[in-house]
Protein backbone atom coordinates (compact mmCIF):
# COMPACT_ATOMS: atom_id res chain seq x y z
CA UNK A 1 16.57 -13.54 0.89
CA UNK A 2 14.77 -16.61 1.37
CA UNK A 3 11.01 -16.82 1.17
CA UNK A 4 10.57 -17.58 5.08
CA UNK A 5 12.29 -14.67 5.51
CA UNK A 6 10.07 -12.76 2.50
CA UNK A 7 7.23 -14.04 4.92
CA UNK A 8 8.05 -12.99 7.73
CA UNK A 9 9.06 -9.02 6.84
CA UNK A 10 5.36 -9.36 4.70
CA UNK A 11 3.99 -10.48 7.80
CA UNK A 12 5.46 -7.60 10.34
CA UNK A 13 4.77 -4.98 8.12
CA UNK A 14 0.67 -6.18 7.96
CA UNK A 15 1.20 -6.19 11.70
CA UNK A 16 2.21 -2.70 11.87
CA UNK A 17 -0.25 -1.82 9.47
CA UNK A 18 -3.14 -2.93 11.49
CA UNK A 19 -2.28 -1.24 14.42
CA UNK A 20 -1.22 1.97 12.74
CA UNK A 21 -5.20 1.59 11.82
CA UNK A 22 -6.59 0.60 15.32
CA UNK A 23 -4.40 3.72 16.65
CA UNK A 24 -5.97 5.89 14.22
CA UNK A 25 -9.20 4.71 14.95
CA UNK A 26 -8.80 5.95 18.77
CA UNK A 27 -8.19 9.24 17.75
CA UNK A 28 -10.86 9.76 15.12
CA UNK A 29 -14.26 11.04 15.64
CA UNK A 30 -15.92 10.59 12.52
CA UNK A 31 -18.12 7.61 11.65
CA UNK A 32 -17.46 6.98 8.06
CA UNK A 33 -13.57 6.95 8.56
CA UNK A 34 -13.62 4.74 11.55
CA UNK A 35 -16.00 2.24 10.25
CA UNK A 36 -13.17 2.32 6.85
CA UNK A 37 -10.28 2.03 9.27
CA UNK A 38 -12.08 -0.81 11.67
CA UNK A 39 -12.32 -2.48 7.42
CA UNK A 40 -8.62 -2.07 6.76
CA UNK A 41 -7.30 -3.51 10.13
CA UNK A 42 -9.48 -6.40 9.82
CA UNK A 43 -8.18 -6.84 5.98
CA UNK A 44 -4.62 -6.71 7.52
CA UNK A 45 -5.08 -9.54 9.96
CA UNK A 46 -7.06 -11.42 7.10
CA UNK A 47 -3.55 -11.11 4.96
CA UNK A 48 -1.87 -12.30 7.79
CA UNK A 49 -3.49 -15.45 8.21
CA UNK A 50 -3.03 -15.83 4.63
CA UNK A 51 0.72 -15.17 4.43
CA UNK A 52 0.91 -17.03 7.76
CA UNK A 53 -0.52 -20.34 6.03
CA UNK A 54 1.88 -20.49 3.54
């Protein structure tokens, strides 16, 4: 496996991450765990950009 491809699995899985997170965060109803969900998707997309860059 070559590190593109590495990249690119890293990079749909952070994908899928996020919007597991964004989906959850449509169904919630507490504050606390949507404000820690809203955290984690952004995180997500912030590894993406990372992982993209390389």
């Amino acid at each position: 496996m070559s590190k593109s491809d590495t990249n690119n699995n890293l990079l749909k899985v952070k994908l899928a991450l996020a919007e597991k997170c964004d989906r959850l965060i449509q169904t919630t109803t507490s504050v606390p765990r949507r404000k820690k969900l809203t955290n984690q998707a952004a995180r997500f997309r912030r590894q993406m950009a990372d992982i993209a860059r390389r």
